[in-house]
Protein backbone atom coordinates (compact mmCIF):
# COMPACT_ATOMS: atom_id res chain seq x y z
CA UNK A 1 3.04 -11.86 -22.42
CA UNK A 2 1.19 -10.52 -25.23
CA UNK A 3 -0.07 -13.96 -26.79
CA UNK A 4 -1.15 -14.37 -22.73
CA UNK A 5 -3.37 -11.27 -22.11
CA UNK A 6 -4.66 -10.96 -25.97
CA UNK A 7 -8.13 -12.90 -24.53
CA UNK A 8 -8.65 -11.68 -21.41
CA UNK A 9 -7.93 -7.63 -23.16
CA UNK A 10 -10.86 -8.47 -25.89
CA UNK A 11 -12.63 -9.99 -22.90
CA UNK A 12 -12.53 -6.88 -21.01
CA UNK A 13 -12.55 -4.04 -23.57
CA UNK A 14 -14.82 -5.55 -26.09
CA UNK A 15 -15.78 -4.37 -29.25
CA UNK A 16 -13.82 -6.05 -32.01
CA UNK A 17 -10.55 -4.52 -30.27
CA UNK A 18 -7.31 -6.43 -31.15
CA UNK A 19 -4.47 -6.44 -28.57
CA UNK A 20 -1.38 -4.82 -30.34
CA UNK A 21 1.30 -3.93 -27.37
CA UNK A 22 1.53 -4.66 -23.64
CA UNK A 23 3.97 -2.52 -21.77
CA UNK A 24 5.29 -2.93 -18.42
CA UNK A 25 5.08 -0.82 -16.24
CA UNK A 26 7.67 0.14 -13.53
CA UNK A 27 7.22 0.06 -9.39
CA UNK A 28 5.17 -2.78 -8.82
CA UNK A 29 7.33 -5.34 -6.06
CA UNK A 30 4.44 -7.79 -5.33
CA UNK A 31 2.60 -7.92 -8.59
CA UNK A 32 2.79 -7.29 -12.77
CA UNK A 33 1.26 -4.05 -13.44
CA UNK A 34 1.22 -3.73 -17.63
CA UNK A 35 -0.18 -1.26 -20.03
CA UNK A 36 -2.68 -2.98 -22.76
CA UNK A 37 -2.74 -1.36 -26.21
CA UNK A 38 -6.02 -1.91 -28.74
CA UNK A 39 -5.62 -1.43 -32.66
CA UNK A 40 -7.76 1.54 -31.87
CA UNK A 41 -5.53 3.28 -29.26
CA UNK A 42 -7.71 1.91 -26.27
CA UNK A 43 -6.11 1.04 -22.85
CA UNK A 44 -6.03 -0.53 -19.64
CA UNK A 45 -4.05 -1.93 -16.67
CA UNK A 46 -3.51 -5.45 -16.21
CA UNK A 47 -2.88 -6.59 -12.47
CA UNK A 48 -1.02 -10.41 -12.36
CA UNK A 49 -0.25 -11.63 -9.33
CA UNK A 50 2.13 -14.83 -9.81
CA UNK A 51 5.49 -15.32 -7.78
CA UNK A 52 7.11 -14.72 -10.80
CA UNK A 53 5.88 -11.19 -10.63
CA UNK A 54 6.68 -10.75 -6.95
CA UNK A 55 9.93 -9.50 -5.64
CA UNK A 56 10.00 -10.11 -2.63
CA UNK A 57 11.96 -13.19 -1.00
CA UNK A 58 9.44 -15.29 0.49
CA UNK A 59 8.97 -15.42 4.75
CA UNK A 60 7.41 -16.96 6.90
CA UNK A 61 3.57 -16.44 7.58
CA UNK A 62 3.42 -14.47 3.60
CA UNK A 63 0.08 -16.41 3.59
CA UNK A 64 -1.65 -15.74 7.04
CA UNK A 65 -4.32 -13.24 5.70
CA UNK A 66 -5.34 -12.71 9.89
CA UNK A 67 -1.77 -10.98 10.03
CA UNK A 68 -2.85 -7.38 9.15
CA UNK A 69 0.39 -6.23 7.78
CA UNK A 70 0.89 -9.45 5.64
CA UNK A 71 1.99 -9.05 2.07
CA UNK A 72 -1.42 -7.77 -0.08
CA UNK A 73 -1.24 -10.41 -2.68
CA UNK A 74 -3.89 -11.74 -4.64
CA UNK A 75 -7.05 -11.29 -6.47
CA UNK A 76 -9.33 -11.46 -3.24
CA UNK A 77 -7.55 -9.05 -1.20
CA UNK A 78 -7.62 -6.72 -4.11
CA UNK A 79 -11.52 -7.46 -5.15
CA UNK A 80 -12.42 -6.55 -1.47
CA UNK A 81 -10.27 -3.46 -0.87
CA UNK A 82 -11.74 -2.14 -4.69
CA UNK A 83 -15.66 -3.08 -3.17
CA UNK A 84 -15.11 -0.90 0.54
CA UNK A 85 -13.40 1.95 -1.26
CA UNK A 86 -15.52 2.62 -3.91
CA UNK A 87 -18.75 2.05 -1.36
CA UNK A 88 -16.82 4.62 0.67
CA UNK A 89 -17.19 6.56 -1.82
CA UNK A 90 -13.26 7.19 -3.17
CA UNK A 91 -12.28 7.01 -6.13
CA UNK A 92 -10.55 3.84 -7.40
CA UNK A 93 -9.78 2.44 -11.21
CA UNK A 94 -12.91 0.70 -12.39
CA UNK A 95 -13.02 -2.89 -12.77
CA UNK A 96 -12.82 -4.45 -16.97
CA UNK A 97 -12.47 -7.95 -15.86
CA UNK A 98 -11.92 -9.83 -12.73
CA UNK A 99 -10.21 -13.53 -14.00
CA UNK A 100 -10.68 -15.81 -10.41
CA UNK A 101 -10.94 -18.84 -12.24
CA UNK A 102 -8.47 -19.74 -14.85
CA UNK A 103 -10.13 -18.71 -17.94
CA UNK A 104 -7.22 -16.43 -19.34
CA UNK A 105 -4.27 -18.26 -17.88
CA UNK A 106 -3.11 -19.55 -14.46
CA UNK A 107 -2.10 -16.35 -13.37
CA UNK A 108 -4.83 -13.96 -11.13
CA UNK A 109 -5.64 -10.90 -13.34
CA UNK A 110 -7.70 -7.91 -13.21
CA UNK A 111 -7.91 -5.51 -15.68
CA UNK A 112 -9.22 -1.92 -14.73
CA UNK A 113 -8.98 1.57 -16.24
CA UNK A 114 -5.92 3.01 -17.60
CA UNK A 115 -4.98 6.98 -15.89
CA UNK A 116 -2.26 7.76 -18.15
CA UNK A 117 -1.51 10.89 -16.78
CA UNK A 118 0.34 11.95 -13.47
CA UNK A 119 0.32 10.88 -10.17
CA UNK A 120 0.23 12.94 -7.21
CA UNK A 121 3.79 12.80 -6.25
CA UNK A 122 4.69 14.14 -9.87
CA UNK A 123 2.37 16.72 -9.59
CA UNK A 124 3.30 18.22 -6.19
CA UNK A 125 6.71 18.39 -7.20
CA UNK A 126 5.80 20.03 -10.39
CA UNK A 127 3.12 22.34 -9.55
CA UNK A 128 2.16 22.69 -5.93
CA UNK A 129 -0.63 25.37 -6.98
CA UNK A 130 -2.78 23.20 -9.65
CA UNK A 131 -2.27 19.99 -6.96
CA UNK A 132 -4.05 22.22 -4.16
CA UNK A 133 -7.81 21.41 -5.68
CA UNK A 134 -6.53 17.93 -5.85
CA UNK A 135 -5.36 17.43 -2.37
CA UNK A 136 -8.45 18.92 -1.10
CA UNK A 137 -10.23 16.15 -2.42
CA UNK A 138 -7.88 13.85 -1.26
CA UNK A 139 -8.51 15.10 1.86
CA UNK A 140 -12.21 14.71 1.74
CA UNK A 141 -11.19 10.56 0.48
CA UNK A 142 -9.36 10.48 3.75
CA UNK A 143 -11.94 11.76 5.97
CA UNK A 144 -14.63 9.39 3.98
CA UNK A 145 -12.56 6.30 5.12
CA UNK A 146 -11.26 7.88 8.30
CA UNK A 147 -15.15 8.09 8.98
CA UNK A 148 -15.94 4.34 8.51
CA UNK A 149 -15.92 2.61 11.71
CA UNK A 150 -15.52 -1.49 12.01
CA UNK A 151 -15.75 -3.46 14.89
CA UNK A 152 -12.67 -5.37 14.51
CA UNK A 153 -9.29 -4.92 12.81
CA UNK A 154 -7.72 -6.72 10.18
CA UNK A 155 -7.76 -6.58 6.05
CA UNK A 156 -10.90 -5.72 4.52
CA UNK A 157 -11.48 -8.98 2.80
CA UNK A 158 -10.81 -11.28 6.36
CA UNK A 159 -13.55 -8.63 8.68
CA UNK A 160 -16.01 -7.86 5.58
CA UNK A 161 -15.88 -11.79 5.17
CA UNK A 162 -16.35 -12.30 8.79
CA UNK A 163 -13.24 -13.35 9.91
CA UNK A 164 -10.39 -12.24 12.89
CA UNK A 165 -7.11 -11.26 12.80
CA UNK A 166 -4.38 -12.08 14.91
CA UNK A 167 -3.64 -10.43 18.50
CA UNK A 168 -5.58 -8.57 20.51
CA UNK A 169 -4.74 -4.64 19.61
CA UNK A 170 -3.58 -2.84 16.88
CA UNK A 171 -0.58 -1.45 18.71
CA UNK A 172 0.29 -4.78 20.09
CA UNK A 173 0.12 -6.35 16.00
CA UNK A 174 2.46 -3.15 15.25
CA UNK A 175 4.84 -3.84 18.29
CA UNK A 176 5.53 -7.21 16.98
CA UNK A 177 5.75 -6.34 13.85
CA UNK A 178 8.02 -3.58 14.47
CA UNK A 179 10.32 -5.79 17.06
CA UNK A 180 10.35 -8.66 13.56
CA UNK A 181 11.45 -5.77 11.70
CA UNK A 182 13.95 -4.07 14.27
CA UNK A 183 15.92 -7.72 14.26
CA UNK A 184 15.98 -8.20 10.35
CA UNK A 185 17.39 -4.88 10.27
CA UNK A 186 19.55 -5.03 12.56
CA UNK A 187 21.13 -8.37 10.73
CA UNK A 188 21.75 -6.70 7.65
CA UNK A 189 23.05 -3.36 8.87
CA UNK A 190 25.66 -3.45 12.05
CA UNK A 191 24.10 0.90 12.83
CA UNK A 192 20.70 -0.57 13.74
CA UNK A 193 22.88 -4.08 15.17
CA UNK A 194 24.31 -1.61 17.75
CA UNK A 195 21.51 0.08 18.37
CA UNK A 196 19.03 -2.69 18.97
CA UNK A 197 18.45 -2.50 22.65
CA UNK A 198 17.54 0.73 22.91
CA UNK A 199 15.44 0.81 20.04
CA UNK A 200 13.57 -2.12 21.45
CA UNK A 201 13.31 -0.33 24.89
CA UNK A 202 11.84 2.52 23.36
CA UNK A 203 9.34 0.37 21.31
CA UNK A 204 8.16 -1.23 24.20
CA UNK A 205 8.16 2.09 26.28
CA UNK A 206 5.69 3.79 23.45
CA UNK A 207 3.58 0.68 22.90
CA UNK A 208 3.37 0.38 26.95
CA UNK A 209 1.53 4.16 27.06
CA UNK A 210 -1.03 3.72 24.32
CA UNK A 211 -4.74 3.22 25.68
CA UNK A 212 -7.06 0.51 24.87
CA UNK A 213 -9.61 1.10 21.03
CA UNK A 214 -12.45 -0.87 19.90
CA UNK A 215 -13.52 0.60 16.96
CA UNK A 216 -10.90 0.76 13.26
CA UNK A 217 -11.55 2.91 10.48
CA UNK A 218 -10.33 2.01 6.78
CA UNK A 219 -7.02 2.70 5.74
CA UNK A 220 -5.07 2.02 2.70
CA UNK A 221 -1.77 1.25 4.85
CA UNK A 222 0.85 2.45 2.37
CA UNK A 223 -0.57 5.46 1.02
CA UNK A 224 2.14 7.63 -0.42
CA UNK A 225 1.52 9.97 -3.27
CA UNK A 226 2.95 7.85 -5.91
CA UNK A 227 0.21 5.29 -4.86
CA UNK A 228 -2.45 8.51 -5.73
CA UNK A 229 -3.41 8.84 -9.63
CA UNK A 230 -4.93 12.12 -10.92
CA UNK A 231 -7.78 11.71 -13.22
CA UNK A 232 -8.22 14.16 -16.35
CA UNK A 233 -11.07 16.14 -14.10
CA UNK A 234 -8.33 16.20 -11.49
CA UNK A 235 -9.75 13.79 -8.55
CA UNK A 236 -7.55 11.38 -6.65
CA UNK A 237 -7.31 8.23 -7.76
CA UNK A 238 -6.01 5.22 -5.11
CA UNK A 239 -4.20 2.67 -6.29
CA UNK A 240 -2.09 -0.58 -4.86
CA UNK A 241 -4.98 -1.20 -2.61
CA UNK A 242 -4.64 -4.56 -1.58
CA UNK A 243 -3.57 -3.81 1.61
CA UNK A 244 -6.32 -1.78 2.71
CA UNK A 245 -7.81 -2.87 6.26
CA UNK A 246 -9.41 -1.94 8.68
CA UNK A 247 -6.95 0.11 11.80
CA UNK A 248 -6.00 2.91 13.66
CA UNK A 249 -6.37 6.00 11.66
CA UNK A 250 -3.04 7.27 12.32
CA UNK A 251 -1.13 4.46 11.09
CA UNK A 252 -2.19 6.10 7.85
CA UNK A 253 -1.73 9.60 9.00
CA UNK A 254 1.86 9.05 10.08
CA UNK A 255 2.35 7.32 6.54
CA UNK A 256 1.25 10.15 4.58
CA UNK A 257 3.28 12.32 7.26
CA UNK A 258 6.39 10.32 5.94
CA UNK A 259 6.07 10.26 2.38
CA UNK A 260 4.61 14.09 2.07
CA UNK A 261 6.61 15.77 4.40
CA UNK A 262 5.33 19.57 4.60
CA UNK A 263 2.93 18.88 1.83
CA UNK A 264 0.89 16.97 4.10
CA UNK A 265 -0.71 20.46 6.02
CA UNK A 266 -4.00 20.10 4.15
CA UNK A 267 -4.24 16.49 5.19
CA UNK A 268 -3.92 16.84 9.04
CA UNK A 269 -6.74 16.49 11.11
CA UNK A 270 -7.77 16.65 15.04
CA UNK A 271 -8.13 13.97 17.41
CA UNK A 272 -5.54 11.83 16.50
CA UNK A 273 -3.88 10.01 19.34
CA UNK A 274 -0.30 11.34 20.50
CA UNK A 275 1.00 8.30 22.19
CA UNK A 276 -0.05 6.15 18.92
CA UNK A 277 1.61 8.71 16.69
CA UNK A 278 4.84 7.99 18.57
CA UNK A 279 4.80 4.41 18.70
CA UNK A 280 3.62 4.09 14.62
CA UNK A 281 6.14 6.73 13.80
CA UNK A 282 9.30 4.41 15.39
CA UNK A 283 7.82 1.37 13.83
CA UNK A 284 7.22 2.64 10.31
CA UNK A 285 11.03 3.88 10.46
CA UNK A 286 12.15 0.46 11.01
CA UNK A 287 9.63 -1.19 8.79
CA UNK A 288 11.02 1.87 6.29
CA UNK A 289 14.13 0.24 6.79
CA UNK A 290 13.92 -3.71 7.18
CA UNK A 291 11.49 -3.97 4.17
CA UNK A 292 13.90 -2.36 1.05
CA UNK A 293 16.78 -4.17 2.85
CA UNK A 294 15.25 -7.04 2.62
CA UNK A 295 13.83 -6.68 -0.96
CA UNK A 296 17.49 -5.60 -1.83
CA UNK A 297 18.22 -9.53 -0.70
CA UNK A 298 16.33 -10.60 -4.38
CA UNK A 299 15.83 -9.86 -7.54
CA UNK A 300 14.63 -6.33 -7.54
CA UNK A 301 15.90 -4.21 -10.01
CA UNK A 302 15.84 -0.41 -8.96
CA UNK A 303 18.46 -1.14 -6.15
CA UNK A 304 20.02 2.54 -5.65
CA UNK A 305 16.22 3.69 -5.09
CA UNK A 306 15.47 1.28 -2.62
CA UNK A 307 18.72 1.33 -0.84
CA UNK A 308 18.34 4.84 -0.49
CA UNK A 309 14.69 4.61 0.90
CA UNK A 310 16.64 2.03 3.33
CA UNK A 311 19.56 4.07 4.39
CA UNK A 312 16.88 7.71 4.88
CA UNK A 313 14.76 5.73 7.32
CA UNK A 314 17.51 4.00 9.14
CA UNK A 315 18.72 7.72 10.36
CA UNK A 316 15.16 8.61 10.58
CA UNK A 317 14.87 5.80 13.28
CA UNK A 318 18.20 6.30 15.12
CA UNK A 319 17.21 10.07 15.57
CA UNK A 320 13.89 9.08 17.74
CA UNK A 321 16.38 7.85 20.23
């Protein structure tokens, strides 16, 4: 790996630098994420998307980029998602080196700033007090992208390049999704199995109540604290953006409800719609559950984590019944 990235780290850091250690690091599940090391102490992240990065058993439709909730792989999705944020005005790693073509190896790579220090999950749990000032900021990221409107939904790089996604709402994309999701749970775990009918009843009960919206705002679509850096001046730093797209606001609200729990107060805002707040709630349980269980069918090697992600959100589910 290190004989692999040596050109495309002098490449991107410049400046006679020699490329003496790469270090993986852990949590990425779609893509490489390593730590480069210069002679003279200098870093930066390497992103490689390959399939021998990815952990994730391949399905069906992976590739259909006008499927919102598709998997965010590649160098495009991530190039796009980098452009609207930062033009939005929140803070993102800043682009060393974009490699589209080939010219450091077959493998997509970007190389952006190293934040060595904390993310915001660490910090919360550490020191709630110094991670107020942060989350206010945060909060003003949130209400920067929750701002933006679009005209259509979809990922950033398939409406900023003009293109449309599939369906015709986003409550009807998540109702499919979450009805995919409800039956690969329910195959791998006979609670859910049992449960299935009345789960999709109540799907299609909550989907059936939410009104008709024409205009999206950007969201990240997975954004938990540990995908939130914290730079040395203490601003929030997103990361794992490839994802980002254009949707209902409270997908992401109901995310960040999930993975913050009563640190999320200083995050919650008016005007978000009840009825989709129910229906996105139900389906992020099950997606919760159906996506570790089905990463737990590979390769991935943190299993107890992700099982236990699995089995926290398959209770989480049953109890909306």
């Amino acid at each position: 790996m290190r004989g692999r990235l040596a050109g495309a780290a002098r490449a991107a850091l410049g400046g006679g630098r020699r490329l003496v250690a790469v270090e993986r690091l852990a949590g990425g599940s779609k893509k490489g994420v390593y730590r480069l090391v210069m002679d003279d102490a200098t870093t930066a992240i390497a992103y490689l998307w390959a399939a021998s990065e990815n952990y994730w058993p391949a399905a069906e439709g992976d590739d259909d980029l006008t499927d919102p909730f598709s998997p965010g792989l590649g160098l495009d999705l991530f190039a796009a998602a980098h452009a609207r944020l930062h033009a939005l005005g929140v803070r993102v790693p800043e682009l060393r080196l974009l490699d589209r073509d080939g010219v450091h190896g077959p493998t997509e790579l970007a190389i952006v700033e190293d934040l060595p220090g904390r993310n915001l999950e660490a910090l919360l749990a550490r020191d709630p007090r110094a991670a107020a000032p942060v989350m206010d900021r945060f909060g003003e990221a949130l209400e920067a992208m929750r701002s933006h409107r679009a005209p259509a939904y979809g990922k950033v790089a398939v409406v900023d390049g003009g293109g449309t996604s599939r369906g015709t709402s986003c409550e009807g994309v998540v109702l499919d999704r979450a009805l995919r999701d409800l039956a690969g749970a329910a195959a791998r775990d006979q609670r859910i199995a049992r449960a299935r009918d009345r789960l999709e009843e109540r799907l299609l009960a909550l989907a059936a109540a939410v009104r008709p919206r024409t205009e999206y705002a950007a969201v990240h679509g997975e954004l938990g604290p540990d995908h939130v850096l914290v730079d040395q001046a203490g601003h929030p730093v997103v990361i794992d953006i490839e994802g980002a797209m254009y949707f209902d606001v409270e997908w992401e609200h109901v995310f960040l409800r999930i993975r913050l729990h009563d640190a999320y107060r200083p995050l919650a805002v008016d005007g978000l719609d009840e009825d989709r707040l129910a229906l996105y709630t139900l389906a992020q349980r099950l997606a919760l559950t159906a996506g570790p269980l089905r990463l737990l069918d590979g390769g991935f090697p943190d299993r107890s984590a992700m099982a236990a992600i699995a089995e926290y959100n398959l209770t989480e589910a049953l109890a909306l019944l």
